[in-house]
PDB file of N, CA and C in Angstrom:
ATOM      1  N   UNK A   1       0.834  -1.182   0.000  1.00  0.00           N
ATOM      2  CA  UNK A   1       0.000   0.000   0.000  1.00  0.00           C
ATOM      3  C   UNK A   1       0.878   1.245   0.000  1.00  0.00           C
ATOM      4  N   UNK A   2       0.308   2.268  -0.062  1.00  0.00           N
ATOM      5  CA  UNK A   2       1.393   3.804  -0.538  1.00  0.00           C
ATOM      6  C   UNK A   2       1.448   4.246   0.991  1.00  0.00           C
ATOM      7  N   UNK A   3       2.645   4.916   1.092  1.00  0.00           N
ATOM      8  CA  UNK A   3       2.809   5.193   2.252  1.00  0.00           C
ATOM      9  C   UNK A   3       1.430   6.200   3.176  1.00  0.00           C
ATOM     10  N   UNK A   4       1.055   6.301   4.214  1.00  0.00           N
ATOM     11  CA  UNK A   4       0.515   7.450   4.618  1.00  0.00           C
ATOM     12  C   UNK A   4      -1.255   6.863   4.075  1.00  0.00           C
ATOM     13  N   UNK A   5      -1.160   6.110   3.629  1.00  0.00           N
ATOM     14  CA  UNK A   5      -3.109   5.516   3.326  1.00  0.00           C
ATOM     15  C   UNK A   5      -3.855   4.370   4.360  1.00  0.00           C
ATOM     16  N   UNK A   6      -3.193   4.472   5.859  1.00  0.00           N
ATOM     17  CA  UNK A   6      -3.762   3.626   6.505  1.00  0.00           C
ATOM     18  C   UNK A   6      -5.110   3.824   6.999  1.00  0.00           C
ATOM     19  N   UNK A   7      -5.979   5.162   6.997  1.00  0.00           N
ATOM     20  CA  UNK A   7      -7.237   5.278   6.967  1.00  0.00           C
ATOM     21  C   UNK A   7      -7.808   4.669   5.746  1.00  0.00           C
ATOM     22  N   UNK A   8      -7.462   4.954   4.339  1.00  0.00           N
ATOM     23  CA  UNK A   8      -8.042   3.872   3.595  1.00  0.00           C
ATOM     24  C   UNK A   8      -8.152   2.983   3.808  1.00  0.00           C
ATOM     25  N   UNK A   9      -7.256   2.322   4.062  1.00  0.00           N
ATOM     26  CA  UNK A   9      -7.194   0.430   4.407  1.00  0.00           C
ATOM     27  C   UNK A   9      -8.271   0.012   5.004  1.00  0.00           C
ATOM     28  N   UNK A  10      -7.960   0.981   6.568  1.00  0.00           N
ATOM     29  CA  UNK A  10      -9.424   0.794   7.393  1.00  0.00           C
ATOM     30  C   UNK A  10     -10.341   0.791   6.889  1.00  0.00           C
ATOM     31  N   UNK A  11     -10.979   2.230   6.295  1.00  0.00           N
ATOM     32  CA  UNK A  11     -12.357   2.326   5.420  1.00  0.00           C
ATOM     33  C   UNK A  11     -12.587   1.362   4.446  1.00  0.00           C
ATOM     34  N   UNK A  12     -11.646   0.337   3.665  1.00  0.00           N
ATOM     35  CA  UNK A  12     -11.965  -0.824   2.806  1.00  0.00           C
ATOM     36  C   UNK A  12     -11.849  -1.943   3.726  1.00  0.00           C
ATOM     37  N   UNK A  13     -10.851  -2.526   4.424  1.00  0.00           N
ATOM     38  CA  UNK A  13     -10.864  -3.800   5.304  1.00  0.00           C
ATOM     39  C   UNK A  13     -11.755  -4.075   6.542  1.00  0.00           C
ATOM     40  N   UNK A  14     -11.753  -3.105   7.116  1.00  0.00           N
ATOM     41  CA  UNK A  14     -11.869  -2.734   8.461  1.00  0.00           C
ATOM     42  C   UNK A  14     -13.420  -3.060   8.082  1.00  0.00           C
ATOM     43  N   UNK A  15     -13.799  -1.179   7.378  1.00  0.00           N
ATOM     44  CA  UNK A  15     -14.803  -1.023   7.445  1.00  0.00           C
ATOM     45  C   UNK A  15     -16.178  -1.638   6.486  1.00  0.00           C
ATOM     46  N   UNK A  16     -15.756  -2.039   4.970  1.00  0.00           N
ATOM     47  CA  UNK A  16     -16.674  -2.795   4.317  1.00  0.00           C
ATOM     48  C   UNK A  16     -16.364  -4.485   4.085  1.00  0.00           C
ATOM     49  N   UNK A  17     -15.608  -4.964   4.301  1.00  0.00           N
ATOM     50  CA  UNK A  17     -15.315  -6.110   4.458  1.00  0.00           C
ATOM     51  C   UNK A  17     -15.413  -6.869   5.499  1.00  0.00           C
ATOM     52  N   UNK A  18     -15.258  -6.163   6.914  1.00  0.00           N
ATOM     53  CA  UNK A  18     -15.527  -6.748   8.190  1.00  0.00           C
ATOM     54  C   UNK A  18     -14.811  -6.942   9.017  1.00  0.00           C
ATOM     55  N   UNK A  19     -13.634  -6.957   8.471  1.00  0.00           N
ATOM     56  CA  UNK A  19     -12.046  -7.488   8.878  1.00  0.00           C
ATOM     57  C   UNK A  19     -12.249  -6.948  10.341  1.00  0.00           C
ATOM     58  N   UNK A  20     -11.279  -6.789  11.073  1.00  0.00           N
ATOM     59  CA  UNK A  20     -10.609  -6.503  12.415  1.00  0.00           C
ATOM     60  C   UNK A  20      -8.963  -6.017  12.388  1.00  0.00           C
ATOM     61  N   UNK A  21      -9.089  -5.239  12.926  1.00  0.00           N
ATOM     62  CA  UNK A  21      -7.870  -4.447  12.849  1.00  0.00           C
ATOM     63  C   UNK A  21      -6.559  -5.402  13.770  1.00  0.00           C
ATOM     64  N   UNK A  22      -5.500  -5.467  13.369  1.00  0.00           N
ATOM     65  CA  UNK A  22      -4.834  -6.208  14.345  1.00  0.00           C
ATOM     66  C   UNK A  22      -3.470  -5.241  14.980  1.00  0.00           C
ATOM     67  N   UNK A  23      -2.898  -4.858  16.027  1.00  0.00           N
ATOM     68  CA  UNK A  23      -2.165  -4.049  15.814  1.00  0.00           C
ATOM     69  C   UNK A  23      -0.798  -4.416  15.814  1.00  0.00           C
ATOM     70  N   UNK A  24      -0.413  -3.771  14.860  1.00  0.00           N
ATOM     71  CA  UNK A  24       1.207  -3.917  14.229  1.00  0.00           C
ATOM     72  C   UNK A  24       1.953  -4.116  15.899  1.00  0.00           C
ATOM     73  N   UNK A  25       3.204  -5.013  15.732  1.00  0.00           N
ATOM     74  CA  UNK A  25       4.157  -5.236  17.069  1.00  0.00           C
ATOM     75  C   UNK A  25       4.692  -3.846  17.122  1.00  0.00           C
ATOM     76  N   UNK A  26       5.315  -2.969  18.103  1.00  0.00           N
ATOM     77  CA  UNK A  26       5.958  -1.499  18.074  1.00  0.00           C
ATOM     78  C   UNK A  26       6.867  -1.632  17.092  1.00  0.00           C
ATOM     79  N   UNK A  27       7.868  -2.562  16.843  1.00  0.00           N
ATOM     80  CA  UNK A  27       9.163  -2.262  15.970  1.00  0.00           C
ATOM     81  C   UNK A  27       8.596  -2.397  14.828  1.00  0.00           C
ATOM     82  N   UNK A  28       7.797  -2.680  14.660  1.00  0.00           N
ATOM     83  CA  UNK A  28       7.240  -2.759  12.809  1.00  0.00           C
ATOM     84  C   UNK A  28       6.054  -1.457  12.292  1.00  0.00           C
ATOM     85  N   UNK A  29       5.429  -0.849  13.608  1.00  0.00           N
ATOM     86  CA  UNK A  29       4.553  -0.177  13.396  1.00  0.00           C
ATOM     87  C   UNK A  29       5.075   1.181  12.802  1.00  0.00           C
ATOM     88  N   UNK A  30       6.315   1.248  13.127  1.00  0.00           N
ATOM     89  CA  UNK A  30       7.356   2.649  12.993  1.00  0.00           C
ATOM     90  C   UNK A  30       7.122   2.643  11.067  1.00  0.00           C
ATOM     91  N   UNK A  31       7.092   1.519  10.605  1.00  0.00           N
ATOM     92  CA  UNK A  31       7.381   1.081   8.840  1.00  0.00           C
ATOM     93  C   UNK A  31       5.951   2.087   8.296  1.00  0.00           C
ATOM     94  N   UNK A  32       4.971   2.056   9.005  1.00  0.00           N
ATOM     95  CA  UNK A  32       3.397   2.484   8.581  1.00  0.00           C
ATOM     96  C   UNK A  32       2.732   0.792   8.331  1.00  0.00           C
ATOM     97  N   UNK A  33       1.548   1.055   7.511  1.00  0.00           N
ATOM     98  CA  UNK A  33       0.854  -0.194   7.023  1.00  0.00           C
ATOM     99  C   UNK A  33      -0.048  -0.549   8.161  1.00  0.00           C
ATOM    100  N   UNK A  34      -0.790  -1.529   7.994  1.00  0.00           N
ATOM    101  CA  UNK A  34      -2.058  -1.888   8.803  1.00  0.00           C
ATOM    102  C   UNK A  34      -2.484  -3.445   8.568  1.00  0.00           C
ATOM    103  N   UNK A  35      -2.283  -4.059   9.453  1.00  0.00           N
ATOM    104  CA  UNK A  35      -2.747  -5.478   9.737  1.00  0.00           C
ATOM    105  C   UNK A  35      -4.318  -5.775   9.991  1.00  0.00           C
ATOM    106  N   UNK A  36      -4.872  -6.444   9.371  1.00  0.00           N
ATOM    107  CA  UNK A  36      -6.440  -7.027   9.542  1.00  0.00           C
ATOM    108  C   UNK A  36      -6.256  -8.768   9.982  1.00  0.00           C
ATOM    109  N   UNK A  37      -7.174  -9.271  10.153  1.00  0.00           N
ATOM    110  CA  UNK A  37      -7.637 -10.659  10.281  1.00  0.00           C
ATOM    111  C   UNK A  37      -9.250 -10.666  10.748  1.00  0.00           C
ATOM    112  N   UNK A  38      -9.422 -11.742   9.895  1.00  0.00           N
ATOM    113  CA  UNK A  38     -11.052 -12.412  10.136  1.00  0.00           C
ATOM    114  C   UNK A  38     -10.702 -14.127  10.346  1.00  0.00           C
ATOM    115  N   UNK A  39     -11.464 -14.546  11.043  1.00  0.00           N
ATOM    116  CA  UNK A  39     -11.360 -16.093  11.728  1.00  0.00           C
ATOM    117  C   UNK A  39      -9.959 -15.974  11.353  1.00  0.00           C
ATOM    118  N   UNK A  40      -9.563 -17.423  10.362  1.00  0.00           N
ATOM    119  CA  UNK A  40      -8.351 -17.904  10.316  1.00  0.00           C
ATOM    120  C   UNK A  40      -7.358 -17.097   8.914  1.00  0.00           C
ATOM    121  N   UNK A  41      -8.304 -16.174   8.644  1.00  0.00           N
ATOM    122  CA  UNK A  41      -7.260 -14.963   7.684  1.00  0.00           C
ATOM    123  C   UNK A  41      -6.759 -13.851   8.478  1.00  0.00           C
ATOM    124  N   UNK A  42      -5.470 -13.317   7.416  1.00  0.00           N
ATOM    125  CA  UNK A  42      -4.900 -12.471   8.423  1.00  0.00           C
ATOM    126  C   UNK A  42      -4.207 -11.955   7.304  1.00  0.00           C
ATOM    127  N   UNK A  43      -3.813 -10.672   7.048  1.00  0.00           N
ATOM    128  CA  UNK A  43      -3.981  -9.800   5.953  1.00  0.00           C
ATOM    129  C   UNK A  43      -3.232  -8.658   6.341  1.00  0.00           C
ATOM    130  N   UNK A  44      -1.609  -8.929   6.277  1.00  0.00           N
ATOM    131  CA  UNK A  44      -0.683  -7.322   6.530  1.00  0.00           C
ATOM    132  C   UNK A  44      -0.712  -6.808   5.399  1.00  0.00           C
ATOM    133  N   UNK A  45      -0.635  -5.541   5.691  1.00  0.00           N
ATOM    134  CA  UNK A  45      -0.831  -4.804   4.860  1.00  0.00           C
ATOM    135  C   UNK A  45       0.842  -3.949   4.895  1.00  0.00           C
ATOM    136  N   UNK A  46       1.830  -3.855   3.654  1.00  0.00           N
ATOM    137  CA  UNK A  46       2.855  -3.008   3.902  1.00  0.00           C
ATOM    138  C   UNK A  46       3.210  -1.894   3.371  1.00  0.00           C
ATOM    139  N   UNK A  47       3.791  -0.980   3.411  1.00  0.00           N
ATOM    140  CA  UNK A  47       4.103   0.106   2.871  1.00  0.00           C
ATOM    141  C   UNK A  47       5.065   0.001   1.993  1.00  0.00           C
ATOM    142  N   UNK A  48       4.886   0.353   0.646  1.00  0.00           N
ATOM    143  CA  UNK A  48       6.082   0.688  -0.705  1.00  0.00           C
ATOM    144  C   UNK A  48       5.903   1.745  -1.172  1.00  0.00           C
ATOM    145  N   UNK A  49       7.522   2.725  -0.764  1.00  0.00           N
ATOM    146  CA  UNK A  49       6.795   4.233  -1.315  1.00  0.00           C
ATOM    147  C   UNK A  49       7.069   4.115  -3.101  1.00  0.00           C
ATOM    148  N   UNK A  50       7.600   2.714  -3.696  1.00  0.00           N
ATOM    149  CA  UNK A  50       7.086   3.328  -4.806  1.00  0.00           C
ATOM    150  C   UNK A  50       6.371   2.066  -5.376  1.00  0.00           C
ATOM    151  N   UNK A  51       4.913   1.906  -5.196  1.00  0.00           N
ATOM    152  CA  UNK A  51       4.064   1.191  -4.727  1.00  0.00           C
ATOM    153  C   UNK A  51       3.505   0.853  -5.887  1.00  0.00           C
ATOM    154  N   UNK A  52       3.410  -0.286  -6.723  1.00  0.00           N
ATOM    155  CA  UNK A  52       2.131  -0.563  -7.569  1.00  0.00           C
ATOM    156  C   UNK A  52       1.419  -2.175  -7.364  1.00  0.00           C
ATOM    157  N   UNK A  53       0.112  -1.785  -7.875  1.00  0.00           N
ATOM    158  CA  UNK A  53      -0.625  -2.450  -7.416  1.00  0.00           C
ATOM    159  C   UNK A  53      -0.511  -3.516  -7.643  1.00  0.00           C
ATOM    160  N   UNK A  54      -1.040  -4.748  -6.797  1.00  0.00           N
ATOM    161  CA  UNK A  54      -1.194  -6.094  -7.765  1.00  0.00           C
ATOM    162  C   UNK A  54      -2.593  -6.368  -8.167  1.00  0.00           C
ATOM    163  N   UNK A  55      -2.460  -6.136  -9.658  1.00  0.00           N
ATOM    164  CA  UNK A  55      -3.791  -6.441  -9.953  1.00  0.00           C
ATOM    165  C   UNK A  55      -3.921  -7.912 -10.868  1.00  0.00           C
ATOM    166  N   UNK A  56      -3.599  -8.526 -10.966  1.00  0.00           N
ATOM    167  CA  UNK A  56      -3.470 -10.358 -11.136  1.00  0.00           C
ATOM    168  C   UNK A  56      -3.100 -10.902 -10.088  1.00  0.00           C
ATOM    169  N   UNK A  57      -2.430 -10.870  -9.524  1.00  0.00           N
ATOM    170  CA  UNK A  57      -1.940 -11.502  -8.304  1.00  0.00           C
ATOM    171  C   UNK A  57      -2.893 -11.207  -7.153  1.00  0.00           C
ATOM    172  N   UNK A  58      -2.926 -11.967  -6.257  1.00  0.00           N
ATOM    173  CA  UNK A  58      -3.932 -11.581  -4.995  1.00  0.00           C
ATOM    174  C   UNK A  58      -4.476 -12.298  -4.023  1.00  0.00           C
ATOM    175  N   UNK A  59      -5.163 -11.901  -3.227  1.00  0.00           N
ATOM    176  CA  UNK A  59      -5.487 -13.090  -1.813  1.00  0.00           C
ATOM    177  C   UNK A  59      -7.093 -13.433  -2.306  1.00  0.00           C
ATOM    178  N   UNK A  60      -7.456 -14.283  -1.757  1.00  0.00           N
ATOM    179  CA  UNK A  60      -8.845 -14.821  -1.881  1.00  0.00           C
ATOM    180  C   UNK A  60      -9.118 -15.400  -0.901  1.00  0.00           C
ATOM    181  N   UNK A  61     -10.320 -14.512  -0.285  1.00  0.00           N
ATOM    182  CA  UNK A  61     -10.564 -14.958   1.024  1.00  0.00           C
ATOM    183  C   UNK A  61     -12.182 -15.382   1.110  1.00  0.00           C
ATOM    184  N   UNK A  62     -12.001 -16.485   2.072  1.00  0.00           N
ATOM    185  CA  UNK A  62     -13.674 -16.931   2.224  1.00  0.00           C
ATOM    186  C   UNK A  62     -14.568 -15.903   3.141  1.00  0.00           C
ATOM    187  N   UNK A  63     -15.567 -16.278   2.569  1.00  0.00           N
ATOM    188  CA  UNK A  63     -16.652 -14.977   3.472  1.00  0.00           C
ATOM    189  C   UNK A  63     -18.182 -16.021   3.479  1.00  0.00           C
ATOM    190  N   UNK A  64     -18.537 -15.413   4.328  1.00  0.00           N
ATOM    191  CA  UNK A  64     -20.065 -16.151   4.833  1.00  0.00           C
ATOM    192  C   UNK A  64     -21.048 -15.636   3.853  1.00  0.00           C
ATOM    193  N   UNK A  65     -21.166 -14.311   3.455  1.00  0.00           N
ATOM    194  CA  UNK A  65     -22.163 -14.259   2.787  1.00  0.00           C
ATOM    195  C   UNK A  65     -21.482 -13.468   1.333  1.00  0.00           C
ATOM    196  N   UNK A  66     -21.157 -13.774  -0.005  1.00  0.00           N
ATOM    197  CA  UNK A  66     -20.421 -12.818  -0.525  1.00  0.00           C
ATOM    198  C   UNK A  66     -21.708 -11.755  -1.135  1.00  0.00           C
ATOM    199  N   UNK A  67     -22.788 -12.286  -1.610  1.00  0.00           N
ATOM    200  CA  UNK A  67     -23.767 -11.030  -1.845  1.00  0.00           C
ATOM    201  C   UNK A  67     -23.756  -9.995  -0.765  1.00  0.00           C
ATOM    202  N   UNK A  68     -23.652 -10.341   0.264  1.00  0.00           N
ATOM    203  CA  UNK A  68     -23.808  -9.124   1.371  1.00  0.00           C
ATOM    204  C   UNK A  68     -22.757  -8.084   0.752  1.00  0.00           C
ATOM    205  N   UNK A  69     -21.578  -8.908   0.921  1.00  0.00           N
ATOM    206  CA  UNK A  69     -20.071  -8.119   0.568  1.00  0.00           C
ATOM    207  C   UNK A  69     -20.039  -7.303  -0.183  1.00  0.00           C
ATOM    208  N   UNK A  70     -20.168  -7.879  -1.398  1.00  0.00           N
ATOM    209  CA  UNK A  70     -20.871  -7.212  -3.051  1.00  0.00           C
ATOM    210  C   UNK A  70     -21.424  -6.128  -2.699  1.00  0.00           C
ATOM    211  N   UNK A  71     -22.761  -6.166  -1.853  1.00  0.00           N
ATOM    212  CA  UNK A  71     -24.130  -5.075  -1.626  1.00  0.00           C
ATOM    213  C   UNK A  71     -23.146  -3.915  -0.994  1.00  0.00           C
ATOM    214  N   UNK A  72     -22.353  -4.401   0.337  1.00  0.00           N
ATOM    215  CA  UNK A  72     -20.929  -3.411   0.653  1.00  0.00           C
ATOM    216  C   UNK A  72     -20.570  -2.673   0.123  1.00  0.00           C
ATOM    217  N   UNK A  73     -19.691  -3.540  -0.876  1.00  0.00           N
ATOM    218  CA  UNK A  73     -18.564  -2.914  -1.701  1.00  0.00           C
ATOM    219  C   UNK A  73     -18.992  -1.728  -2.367  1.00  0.00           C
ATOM    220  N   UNK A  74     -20.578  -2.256  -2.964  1.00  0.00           N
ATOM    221  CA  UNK A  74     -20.584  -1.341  -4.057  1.00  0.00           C
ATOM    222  C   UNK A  74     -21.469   0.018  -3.607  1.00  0.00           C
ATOM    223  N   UNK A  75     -21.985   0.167  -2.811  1.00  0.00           N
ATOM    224  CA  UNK A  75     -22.772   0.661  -1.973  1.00  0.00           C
ATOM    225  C   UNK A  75     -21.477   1.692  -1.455  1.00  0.00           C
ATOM    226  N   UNK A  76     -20.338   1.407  -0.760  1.00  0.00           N
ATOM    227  CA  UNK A  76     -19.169   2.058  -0.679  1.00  0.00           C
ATOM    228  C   UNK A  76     -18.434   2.572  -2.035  1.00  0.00           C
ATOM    229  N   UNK A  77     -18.774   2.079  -2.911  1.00  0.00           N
ATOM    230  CA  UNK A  77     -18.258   2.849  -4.510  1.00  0.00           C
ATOM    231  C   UNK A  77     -17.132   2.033  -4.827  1.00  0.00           C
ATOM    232  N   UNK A  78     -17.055   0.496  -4.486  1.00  0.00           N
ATOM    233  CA  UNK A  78     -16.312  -0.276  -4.882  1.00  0.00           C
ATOM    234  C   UNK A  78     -16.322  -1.022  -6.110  1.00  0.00           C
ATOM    235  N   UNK A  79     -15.934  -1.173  -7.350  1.00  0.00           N
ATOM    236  CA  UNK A  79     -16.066  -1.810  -8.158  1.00  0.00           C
ATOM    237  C   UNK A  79     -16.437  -3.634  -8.090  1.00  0.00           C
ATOM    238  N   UNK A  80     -17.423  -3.919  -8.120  1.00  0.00           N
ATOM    239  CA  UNK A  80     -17.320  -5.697  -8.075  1.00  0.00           C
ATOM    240  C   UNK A  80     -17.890  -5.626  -9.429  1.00  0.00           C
ATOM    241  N   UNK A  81     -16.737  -7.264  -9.383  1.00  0.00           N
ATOM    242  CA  UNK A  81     -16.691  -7.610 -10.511  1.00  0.00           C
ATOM    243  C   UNK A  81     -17.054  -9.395 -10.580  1.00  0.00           C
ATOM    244  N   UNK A  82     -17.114  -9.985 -11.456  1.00  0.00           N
ATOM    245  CA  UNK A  82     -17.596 -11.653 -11.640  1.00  0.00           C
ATOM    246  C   UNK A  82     -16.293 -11.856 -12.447  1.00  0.00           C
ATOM    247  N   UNK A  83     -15.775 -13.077 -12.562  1.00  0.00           N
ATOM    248  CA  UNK A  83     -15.067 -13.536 -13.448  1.00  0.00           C
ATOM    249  C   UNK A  83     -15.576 -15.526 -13.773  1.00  0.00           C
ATOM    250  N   UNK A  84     -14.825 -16.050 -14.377  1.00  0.00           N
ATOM    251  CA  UNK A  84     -15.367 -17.801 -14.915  1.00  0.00           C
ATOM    252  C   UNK A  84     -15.728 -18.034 -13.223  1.00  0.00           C
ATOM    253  N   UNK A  85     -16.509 -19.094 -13.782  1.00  0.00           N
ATOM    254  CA  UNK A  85     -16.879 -20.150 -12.507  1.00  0.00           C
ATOM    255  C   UNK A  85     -15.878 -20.341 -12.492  1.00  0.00           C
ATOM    256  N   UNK A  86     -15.987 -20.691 -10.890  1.00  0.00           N
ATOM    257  CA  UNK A  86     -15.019 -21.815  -9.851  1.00  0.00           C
ATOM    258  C   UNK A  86     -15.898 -22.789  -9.281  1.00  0.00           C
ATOM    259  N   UNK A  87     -15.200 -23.692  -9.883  1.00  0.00           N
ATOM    260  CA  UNK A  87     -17.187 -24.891  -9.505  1.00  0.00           C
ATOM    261  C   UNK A  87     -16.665 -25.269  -7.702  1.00  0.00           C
ATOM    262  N   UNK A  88     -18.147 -24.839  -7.031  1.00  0.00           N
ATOM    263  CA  UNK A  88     -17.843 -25.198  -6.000  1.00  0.00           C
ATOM    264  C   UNK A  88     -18.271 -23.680  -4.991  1.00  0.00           C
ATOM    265  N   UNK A  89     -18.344 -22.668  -5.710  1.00  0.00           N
ATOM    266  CA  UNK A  89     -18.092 -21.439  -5.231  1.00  0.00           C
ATOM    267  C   UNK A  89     -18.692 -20.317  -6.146  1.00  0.00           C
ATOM    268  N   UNK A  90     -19.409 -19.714  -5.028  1.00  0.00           N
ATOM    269  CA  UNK A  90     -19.858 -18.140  -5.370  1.00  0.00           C
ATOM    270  C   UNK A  90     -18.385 -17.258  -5.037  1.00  0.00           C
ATOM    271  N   UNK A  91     -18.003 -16.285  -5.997  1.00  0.00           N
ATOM    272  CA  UNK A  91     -17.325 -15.296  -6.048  1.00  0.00           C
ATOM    273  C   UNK A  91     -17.207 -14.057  -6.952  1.00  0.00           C
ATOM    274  N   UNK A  92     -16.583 -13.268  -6.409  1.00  0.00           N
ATOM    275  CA  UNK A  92     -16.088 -12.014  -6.753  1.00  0.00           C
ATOM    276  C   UNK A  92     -14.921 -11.533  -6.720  1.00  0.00           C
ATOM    277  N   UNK A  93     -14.480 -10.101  -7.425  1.00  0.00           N
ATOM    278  CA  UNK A  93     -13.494  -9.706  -7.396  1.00  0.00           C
ATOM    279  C   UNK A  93     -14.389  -8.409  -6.550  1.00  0.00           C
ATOM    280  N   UNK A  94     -13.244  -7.730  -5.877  1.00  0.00           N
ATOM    281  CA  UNK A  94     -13.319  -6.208  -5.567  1.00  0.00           C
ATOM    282  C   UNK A  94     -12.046  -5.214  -5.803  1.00  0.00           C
ATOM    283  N   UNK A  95     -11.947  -4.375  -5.735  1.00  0.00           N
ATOM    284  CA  UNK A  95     -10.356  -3.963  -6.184  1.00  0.00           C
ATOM    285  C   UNK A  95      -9.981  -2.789  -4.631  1.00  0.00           C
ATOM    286  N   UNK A  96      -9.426  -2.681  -4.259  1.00  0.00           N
ATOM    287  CA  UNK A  96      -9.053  -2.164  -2.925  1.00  0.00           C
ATOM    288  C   UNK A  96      -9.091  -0.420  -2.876  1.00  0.00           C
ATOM    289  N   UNK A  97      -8.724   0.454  -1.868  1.00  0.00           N
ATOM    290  CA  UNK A  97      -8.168   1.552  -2.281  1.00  0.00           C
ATOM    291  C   UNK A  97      -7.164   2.020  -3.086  1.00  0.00           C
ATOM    292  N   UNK A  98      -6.199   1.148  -3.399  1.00  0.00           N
ATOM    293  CA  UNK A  98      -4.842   1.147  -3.886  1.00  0.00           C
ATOM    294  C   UNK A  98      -4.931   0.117  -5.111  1.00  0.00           C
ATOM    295  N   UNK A  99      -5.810   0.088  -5.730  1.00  0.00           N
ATOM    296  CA  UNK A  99      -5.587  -0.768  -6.734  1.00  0.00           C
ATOM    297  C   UNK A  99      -5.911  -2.515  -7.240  1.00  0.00           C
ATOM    298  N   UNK A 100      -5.551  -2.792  -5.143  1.00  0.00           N
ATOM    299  CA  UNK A 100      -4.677  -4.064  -5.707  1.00  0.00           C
ATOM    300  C   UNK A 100      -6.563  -4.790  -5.496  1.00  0.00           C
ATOM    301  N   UNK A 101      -5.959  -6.442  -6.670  1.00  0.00           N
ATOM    302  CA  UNK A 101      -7.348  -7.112  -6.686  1.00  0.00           C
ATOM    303  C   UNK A 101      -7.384  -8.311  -5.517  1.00  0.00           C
ATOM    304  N   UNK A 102      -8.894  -7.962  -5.256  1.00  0.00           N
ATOM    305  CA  UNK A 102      -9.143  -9.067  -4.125  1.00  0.00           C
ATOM    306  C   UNK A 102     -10.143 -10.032  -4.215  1.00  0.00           C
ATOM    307  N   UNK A 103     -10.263 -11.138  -3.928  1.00  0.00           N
ATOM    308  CA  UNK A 103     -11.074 -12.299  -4.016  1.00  0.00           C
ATOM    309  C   UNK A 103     -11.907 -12.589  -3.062  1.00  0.00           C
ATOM    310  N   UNK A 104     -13.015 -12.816  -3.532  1.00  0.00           N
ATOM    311  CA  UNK A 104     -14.167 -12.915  -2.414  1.00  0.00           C
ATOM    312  C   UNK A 104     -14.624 -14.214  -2.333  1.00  0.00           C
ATOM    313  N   UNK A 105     -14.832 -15.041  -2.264  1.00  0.00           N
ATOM    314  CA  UNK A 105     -15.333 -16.192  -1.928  1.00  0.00           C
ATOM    315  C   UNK A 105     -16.248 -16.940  -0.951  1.00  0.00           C
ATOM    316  N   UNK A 106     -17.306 -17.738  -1.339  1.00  0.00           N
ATOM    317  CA  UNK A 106     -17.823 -18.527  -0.648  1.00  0.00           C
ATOM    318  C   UNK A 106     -18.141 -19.634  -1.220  1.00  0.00           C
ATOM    319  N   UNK A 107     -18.906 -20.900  -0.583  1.00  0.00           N
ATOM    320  CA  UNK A 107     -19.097 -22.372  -0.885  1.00  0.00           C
ATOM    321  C   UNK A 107     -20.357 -21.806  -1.550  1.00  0.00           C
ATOM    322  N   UNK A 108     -20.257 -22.807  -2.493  1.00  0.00           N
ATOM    323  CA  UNK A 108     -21.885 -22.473  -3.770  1.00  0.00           C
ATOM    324  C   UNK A 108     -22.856 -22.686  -2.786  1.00  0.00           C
ATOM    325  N   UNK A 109     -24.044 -21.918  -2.855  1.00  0.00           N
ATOM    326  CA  UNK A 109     -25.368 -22.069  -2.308  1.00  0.00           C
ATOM    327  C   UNK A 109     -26.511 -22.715  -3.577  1.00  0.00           C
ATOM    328  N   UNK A 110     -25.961 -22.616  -4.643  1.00  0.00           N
ATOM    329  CA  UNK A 110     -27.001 -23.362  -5.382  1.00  0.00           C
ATOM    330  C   UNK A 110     -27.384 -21.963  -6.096  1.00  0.00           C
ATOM    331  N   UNK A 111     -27.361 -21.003  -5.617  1.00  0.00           N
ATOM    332  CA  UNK A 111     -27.363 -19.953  -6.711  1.00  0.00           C
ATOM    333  C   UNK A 111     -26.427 -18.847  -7.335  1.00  0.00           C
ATOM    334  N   UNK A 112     -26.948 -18.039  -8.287  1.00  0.00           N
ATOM    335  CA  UNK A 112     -25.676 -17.231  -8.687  1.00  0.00           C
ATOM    336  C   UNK A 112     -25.940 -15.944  -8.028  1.00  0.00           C
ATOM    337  N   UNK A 113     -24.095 -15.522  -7.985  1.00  0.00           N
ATOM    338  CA  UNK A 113     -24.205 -14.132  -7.611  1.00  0.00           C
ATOM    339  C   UNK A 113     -23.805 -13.413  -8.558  1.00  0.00           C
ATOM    340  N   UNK A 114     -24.732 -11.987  -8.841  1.00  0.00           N
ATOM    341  CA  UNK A 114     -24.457 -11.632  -9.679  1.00  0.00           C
ATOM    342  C   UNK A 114     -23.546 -10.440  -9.451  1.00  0.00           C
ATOM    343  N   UNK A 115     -22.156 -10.046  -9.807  1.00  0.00           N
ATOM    344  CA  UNK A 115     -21.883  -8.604  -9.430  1.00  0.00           C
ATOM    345  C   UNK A 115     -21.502  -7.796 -10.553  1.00  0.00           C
TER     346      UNK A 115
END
């Protein structure tokens, strides 16, 4: 993430995704960046001041409901997006404050989500 955007982070992880803030150990907190985790994910976040995004590359994380997420995201002015089935699974993309792409996931319910 770019240096100095750790209120973003919050306002995307924190705040429309659900996450939980975790706080950086003191000797690392000095770097900037912002740590999240939900159940068994956990999601540092680091600082590159000359920072670009990853937008192919990326985490994919499970979520309980991803329509909710979606309704979130976009409702917050987040881009969601659909890409091919993943048999087995409802998902999405969302793209962060900074660019980078993120994976939304849940176990198929038998229907589609549309984003």
């Amino acid at each position: 993430m770019p240096r100095g955007r750790e209120d973003d982070a919050r306002a995307f992880y924190r705040d429309v995704l659900g996450m939980s803030e975790r706080p950086k150990p003191e000797n690392l907190a000095r770097r900037g960046g912002v740590w999240f985790y939900a159940e068994a994910a956990e999601l540092h976040l680091g600082v590159e001041d000359d920072f670009r995004a990853a937008k192919k590359a990326h985490p994919a994380l499970l979520v309980s409901d991803v329509q909710l997420i979606a309704d979130r995201c976009s409702a917050a002015g987040y881009a969601v997006n659909s890409d091919e089935p993943l048999p087995g699974y409802d998902r999405i993309y969302v793209t962060d404050p900074f660019g980078n792409r993120i994976e939304l996931l849940q176990p198929a319910t038998g229907g589609k989500t549309e984003a």
